[in-house]
N, C-alpha and C. Protein backbone atom coordinates (compact mmCIF):
# COMPACT_ATOMS: atom_id res chain seq x y z
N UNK A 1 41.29 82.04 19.13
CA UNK A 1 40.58 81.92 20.39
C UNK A 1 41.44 81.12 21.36
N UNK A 2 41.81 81.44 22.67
CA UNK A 2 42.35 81.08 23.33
C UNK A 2 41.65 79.87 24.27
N UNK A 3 42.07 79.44 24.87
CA UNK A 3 41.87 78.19 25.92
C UNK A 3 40.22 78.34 27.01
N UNK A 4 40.74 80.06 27.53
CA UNK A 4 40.02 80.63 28.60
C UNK A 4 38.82 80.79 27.57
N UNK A 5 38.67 81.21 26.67
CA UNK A 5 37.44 81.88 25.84
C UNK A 5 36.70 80.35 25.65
N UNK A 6 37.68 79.65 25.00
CA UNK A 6 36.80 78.39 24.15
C UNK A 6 36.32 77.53 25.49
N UNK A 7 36.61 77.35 26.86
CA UNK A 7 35.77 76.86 28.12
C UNK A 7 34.87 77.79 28.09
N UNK A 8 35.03 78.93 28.17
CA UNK A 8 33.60 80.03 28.68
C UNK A 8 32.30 79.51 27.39
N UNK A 9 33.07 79.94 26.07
CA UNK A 9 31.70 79.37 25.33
C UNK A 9 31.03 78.29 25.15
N UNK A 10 32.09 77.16 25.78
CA UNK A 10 31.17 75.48 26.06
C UNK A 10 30.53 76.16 27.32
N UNK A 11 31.22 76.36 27.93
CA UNK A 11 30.19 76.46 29.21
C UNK A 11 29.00 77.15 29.13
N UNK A 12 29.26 78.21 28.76
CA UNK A 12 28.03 79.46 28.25
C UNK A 12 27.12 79.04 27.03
N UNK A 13 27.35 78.51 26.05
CA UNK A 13 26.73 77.33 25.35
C UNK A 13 25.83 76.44 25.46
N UNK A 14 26.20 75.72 26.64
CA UNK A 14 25.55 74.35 26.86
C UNK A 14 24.27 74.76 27.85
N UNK A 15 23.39 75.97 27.52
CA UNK A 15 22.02 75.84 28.33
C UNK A 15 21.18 74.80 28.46
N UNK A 16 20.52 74.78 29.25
CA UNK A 16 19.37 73.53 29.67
C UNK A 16 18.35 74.23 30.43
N UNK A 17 17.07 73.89 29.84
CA UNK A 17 16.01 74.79 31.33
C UNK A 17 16.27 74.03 33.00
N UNK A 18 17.21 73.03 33.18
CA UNK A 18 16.96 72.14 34.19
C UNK A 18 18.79 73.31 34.67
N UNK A 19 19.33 73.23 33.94
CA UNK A 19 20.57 74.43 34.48
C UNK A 19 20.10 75.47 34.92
N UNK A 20 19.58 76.16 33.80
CA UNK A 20 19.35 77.49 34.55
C UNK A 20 18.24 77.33 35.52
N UNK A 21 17.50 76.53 36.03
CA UNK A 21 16.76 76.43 37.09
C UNK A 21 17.63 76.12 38.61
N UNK A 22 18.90 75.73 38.11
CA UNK A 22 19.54 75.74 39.82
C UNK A 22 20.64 76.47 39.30
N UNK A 23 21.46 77.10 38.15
CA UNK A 23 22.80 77.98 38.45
C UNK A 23 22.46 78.97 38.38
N UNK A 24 21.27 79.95 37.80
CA UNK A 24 20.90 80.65 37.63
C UNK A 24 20.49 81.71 39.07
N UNK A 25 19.31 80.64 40.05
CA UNK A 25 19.35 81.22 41.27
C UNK A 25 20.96 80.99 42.15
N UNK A 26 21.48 80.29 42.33
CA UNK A 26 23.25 80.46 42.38
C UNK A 26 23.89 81.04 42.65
N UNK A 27 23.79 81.91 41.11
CA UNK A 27 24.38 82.81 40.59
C UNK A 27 23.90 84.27 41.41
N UNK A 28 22.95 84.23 41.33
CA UNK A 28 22.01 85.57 41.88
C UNK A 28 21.97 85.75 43.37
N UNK A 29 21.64 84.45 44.20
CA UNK A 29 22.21 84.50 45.53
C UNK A 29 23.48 85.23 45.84
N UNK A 30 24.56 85.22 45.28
CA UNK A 30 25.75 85.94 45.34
C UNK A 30 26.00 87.30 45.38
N UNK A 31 24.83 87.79 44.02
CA UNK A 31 24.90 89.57 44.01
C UNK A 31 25.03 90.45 45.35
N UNK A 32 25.44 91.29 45.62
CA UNK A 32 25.85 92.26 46.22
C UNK A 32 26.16 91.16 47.58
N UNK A 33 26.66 90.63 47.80
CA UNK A 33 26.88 89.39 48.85
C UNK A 33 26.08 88.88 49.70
N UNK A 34 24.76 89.30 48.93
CA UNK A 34 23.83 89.47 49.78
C UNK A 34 23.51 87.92 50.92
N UNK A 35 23.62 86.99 50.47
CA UNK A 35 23.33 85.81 50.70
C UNK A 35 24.39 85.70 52.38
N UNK A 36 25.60 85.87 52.08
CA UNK A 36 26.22 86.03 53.47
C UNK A 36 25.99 86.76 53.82
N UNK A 37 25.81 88.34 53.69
CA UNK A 37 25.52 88.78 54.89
C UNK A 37 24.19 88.78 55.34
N UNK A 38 23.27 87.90 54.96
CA UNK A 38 22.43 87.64 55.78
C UNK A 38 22.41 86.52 56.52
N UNK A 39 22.80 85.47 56.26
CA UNK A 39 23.61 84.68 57.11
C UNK A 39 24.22 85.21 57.98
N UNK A 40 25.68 86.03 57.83
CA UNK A 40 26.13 86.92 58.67
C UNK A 40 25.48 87.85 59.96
N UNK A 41 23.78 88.50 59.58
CA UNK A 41 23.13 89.23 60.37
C UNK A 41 22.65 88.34 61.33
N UNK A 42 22.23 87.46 60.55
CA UNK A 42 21.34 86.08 61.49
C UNK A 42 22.19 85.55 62.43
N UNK A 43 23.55 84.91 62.55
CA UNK A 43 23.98 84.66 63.45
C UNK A 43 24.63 85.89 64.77
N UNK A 44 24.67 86.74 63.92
CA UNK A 44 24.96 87.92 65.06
C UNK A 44 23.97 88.45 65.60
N UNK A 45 22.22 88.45 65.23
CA UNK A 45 21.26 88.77 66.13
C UNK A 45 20.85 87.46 66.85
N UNK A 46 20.77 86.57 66.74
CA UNK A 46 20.41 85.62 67.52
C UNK A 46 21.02 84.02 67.76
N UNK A 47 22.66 84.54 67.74
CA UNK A 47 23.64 83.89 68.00
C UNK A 47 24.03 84.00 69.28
N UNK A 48 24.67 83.07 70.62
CA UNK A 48 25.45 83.28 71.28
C UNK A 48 26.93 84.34 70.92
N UNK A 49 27.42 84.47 72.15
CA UNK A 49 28.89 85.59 71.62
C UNK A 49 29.89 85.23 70.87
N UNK A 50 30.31 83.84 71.09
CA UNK A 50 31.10 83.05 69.92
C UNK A 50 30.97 83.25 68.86
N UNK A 51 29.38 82.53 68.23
CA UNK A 51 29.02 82.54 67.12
C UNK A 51 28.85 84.07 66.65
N UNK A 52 29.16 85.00 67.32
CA UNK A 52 28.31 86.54 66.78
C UNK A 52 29.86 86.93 66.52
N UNK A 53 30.85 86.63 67.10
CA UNK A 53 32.45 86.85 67.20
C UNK A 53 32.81 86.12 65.71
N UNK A 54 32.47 85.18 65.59
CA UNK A 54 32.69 84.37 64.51
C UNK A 54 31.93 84.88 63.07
N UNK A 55 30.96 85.10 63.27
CA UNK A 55 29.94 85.78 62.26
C UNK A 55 31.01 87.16 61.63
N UNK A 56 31.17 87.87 62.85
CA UNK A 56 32.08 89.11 62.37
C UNK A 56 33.25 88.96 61.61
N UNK A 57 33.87 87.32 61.66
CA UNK A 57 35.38 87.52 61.40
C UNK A 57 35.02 86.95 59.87
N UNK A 58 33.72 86.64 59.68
CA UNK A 58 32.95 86.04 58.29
C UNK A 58 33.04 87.38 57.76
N UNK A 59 32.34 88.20 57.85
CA UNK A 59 32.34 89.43 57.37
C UNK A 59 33.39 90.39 57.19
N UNK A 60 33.93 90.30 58.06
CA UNK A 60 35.10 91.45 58.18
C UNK A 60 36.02 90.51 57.03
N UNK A 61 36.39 89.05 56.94
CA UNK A 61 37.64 88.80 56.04
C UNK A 61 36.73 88.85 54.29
N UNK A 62 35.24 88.79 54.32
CA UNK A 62 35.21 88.73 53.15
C UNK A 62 35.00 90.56 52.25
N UNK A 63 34.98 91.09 53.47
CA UNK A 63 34.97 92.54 53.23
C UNK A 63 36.06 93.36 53.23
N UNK A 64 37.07 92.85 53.93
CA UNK A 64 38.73 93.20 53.14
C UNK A 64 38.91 92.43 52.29
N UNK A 65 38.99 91.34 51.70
CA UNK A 65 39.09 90.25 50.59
C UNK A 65 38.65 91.38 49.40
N UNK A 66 37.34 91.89 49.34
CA UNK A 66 36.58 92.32 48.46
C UNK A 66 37.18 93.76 48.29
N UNK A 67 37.02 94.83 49.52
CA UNK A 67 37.76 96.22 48.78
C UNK A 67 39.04 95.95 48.95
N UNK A 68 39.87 95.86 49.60
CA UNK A 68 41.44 95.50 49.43
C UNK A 68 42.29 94.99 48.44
N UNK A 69 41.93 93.60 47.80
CA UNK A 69 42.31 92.63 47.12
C UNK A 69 41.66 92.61 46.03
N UNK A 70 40.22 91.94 45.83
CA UNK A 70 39.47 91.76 44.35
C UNK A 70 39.41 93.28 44.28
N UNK A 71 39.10 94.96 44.35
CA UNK A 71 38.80 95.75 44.04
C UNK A 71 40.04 96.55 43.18
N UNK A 72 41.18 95.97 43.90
CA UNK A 72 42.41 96.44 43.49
C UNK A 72 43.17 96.14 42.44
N UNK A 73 42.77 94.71 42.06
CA UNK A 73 43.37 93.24 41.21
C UNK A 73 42.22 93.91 39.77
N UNK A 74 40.59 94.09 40.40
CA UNK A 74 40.11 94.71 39.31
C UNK A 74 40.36 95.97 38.84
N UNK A 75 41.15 96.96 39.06
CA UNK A 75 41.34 98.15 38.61
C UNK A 75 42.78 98.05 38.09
N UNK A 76 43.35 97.26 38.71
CA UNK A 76 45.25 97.15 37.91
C UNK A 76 45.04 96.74 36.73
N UNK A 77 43.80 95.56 36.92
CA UNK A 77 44.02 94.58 35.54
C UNK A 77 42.50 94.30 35.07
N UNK A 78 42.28 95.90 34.78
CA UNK A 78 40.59 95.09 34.38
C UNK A 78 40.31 94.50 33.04
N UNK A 79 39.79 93.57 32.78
CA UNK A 79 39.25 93.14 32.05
C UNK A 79 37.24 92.82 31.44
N UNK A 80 37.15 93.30 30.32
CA UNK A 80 35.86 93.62 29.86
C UNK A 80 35.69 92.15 30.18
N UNK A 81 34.07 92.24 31.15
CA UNK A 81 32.92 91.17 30.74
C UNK A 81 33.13 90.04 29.84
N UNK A 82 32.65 89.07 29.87
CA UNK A 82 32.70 88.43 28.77
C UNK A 82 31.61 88.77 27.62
N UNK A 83 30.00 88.93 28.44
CA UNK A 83 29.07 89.26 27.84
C UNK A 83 29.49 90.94 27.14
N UNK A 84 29.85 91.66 27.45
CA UNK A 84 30.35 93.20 27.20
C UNK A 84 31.30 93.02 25.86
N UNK A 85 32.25 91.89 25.67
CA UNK A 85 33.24 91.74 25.29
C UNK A 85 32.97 90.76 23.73
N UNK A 86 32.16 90.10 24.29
CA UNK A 86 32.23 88.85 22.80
C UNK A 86 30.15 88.68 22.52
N UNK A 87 30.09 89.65 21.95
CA UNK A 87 28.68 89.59 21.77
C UNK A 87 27.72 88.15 21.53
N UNK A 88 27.99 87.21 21.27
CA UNK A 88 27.62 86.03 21.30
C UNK A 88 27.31 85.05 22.66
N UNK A 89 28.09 85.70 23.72
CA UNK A 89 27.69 85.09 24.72
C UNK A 89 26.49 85.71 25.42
N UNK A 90 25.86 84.40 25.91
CA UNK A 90 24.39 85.02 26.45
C UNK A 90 24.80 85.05 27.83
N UNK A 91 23.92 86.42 29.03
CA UNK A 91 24.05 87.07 29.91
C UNK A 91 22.83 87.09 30.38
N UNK A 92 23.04 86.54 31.54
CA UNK A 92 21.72 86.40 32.87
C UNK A 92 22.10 86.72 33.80
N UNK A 93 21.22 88.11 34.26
CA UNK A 93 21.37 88.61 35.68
C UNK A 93 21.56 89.82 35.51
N UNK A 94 22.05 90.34 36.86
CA UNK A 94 22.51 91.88 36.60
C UNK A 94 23.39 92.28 35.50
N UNK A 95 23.72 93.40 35.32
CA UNK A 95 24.63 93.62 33.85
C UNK A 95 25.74 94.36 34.62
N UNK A 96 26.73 93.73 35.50
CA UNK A 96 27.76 94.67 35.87
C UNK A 96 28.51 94.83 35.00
N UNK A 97 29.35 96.02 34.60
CA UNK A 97 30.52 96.64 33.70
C UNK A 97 31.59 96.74 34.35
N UNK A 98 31.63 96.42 35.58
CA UNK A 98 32.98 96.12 36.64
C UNK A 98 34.07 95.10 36.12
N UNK A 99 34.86 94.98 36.11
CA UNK A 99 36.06 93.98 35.55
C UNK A 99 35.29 92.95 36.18
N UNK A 100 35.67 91.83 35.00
CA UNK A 100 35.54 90.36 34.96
C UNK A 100 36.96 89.93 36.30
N UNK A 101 38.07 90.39 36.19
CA UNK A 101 38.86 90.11 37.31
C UNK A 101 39.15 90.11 38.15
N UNK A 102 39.17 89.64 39.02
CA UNK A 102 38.75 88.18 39.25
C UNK A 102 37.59 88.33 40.09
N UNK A 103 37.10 87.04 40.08
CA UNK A 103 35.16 86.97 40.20
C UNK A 103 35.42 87.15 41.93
N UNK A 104 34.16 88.12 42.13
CA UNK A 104 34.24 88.67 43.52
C UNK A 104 32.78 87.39 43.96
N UNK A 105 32.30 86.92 43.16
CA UNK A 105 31.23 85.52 44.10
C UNK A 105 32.36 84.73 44.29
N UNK A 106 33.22 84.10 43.36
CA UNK A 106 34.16 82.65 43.69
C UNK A 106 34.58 83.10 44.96
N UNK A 107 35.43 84.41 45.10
CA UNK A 107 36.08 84.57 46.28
C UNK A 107 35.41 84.53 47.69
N UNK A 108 33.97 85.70 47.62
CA UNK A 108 32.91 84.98 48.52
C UNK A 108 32.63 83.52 49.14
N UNK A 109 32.34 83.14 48.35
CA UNK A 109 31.94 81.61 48.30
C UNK A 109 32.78 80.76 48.44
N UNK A 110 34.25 80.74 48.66
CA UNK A 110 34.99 80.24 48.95
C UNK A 110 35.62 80.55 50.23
N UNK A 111 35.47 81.82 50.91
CA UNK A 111 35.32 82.44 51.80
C UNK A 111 34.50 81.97 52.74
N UNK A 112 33.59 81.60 52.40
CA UNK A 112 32.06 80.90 53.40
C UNK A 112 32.50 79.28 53.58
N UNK A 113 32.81 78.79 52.99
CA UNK A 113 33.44 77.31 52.55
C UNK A 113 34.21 76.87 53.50
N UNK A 114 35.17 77.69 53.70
CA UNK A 114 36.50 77.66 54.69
C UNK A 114 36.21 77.56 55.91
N UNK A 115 35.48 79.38 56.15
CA UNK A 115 34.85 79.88 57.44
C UNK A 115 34.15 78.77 58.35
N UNK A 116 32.70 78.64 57.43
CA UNK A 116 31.96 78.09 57.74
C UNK A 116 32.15 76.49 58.11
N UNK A 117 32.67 76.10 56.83
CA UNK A 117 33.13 74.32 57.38
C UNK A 117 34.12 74.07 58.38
N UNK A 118 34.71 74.86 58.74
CA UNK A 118 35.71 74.70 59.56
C UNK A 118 35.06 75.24 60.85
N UNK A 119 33.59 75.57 60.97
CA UNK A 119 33.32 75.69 62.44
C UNK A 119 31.93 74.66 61.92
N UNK A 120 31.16 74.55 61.41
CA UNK A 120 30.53 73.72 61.19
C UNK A 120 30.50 72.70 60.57
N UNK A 121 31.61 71.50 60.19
CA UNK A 121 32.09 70.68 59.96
C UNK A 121 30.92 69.84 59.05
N UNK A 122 30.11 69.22 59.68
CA UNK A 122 28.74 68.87 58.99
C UNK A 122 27.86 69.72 57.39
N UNK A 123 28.60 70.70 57.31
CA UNK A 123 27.90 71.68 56.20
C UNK A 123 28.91 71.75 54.99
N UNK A 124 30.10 71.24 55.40
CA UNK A 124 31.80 71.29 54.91
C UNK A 124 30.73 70.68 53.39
N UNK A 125 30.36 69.69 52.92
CA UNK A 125 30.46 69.10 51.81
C UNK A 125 29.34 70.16 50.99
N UNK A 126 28.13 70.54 52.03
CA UNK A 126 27.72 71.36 51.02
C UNK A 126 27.65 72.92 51.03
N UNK A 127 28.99 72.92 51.25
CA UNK A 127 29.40 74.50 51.25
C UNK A 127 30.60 74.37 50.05
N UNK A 128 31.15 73.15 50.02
CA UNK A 128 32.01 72.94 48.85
C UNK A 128 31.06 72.83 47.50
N UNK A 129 29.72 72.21 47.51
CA UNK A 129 28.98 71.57 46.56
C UNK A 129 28.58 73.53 45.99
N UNK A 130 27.85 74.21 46.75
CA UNK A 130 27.39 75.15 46.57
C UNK A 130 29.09 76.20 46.13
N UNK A 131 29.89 76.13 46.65
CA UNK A 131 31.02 76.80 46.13
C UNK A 131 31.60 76.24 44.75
N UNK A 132 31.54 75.09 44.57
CA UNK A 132 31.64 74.89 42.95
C UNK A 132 30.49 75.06 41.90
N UNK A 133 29.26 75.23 42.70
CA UNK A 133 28.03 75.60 41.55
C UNK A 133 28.15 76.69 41.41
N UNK A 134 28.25 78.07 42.52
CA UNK A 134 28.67 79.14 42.00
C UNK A 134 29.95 79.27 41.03
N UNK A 135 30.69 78.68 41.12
CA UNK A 135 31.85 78.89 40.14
C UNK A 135 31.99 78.77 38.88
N UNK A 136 30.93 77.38 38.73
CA UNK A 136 30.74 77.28 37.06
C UNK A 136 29.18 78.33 36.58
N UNK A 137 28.48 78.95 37.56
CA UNK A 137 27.30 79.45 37.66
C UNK A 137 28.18 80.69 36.52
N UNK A 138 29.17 81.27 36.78
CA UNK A 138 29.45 82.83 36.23
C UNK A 138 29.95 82.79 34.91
N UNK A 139 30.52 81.20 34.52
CA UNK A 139 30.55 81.99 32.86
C UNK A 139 29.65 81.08 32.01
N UNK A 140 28.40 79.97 32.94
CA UNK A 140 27.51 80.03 32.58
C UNK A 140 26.34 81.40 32.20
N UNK A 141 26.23 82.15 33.19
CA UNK A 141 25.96 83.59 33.08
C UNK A 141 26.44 84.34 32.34
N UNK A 142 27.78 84.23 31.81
CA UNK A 142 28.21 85.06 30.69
C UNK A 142 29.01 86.01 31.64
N UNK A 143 29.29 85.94 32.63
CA UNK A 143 30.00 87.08 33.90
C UNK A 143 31.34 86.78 33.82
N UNK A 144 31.48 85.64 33.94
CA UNK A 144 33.39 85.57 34.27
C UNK A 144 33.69 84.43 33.18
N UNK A 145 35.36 85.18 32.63
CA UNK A 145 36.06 83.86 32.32
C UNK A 145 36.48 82.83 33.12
N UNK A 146 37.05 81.69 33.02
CA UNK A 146 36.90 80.62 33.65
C UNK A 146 37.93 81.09 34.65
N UNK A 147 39.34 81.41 34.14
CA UNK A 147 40.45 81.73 34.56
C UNK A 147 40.14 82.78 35.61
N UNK A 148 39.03 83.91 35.32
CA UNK A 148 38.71 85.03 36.36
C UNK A 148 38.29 84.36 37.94
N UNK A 149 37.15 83.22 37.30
CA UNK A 149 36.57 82.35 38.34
C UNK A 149 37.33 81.93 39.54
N UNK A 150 38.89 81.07 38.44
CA UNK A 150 39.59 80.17 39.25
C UNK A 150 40.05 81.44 40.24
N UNK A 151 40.91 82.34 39.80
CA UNK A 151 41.11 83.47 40.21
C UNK A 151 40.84 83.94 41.65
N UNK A 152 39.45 84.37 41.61
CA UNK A 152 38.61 84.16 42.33
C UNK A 152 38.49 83.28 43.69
N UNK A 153 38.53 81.93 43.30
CA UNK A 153 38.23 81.02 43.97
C UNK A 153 39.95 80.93 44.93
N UNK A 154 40.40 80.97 44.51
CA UNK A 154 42.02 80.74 44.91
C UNK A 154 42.49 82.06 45.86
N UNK A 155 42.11 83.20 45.82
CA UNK A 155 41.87 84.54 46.67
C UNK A 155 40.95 83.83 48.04
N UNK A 156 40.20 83.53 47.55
CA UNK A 156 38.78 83.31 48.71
C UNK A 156 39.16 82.15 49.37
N UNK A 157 39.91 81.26 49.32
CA UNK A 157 40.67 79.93 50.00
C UNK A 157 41.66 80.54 50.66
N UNK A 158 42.71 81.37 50.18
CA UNK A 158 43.61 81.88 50.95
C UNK A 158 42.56 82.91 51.87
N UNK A 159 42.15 83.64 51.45
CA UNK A 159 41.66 84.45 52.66
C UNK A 159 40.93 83.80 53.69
N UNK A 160 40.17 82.70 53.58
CA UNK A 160 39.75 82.09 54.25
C UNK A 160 40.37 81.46 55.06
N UNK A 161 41.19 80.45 54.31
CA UNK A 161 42.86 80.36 55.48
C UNK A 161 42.64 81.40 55.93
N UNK A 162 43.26 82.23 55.59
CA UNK A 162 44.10 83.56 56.58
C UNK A 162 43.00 83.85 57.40
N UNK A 163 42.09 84.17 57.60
CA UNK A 163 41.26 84.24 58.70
C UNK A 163 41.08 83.18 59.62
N UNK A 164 41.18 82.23 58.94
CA UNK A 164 40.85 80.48 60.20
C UNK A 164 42.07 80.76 61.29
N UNK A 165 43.18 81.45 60.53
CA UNK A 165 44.68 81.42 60.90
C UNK A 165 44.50 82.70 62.22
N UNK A 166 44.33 83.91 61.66
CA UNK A 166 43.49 84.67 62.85
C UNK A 166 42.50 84.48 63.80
N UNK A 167 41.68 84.13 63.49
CA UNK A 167 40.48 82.94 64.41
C UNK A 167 40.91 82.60 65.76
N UNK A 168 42.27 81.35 64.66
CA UNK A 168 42.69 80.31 65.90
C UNK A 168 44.12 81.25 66.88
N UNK A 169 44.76 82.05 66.35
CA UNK A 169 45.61 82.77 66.88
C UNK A 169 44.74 83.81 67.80
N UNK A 170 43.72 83.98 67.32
CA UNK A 170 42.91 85.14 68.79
C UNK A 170 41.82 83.80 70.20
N UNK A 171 41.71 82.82 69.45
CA UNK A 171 41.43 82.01 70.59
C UNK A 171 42.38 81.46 71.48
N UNK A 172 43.74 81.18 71.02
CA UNK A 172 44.67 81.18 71.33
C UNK A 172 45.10 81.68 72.36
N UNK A 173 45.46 83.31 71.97
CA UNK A 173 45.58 84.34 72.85
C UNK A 173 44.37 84.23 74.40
N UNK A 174 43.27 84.31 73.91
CA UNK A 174 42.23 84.04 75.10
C UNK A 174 42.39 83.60 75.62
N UNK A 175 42.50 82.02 75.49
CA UNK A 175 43.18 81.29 76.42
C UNK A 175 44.33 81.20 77.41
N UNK A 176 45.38 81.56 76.59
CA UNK A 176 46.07 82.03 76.88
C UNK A 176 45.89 83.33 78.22
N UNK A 177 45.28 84.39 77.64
CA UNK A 177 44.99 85.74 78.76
C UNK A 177 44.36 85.35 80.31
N UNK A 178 43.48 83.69 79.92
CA UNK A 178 43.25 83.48 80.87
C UNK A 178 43.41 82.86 82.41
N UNK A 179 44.63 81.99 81.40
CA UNK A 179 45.43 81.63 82.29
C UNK A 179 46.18 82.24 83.81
């Protein structure tokens, strides 16, 4: 048993009803991304143009992040589930059969982290707090190895950069145009 396996089964292991009462919903907030893009809808229906401009560049980088990058990374190099893979680990939630590689919530959620704290500065600590509960949330769930997670999480920081980086290079420009 390797390094990555023997963290997933402490982690996946160590249930508590007081855990799965906050990683559990977490975890599930994340499915189909749903959680941002409703966030996402909300500030673009009843946001000023900034914030609705900003909302979009939320969406648009975590939606190339996701088919571009994690969709591609999962089909070069997929890897079985953990729950799919090592029958002993217990599995909460949906039952995707999609590669474990690399976790498309870390990257999300790290994605929102960036975005978001870096225009809302005040939310920065608990957008980090909530981006590390999702992270250990998935191979508590039995969804990702740890390594898939980090994976994950390290995609969704750079992309997030890379969008702050676009952001500030198109406000830039504006300014600039207006001159």
């Amino acid at each position: 048993m390797g390094t990555d396996e023997a963290v997933l089964r402490w982690i996946n292991g160590h249930h508590h009803p007081v855990l799965d009462a906050v990683l559990v919903p977490v975890s599930l907030l994340g499915e189909f991304g749903a959680l941002w893009i409703l966030v996402c809808l909300v500030m673009v229906v009843a946001g000023p143009p900034e914030t609705r401009r900003y909302a979009l560049l939320v969406g648009a980088t975590m939606l190339v992040t996701d088919r571009l990058v994690l969709g591609w990374l999962g089909e070069r190099y997929f890897v079985q589930r953990p729950y799919l893979a090592l029958p002993d680990v217990r599995q909460i939630g949906f039952r995707w059969e999609t590669s474990s590689f690399p976790s498309g919530h870390a990257s999300c959620v790290w994605i929102a982290a960036i975005l978001f704290g870096a225009r809302y500065r005040r939310w920065l600590p608990w957008l980090v707090m909530f981006a590390l509960l999702t992270c250990y949330s998935r191979p508590y769930v039995g969804m990702h190895y740890p390594s898939h997670v980090l994976a994950g999480a390290l995609i969704g920081i750079a992309s997030g950069l890379a969008g702050l980086g676009g952001w500030t290079w198109w406000l830039r420009r504006a300014v600039a145009m207006k001159r």
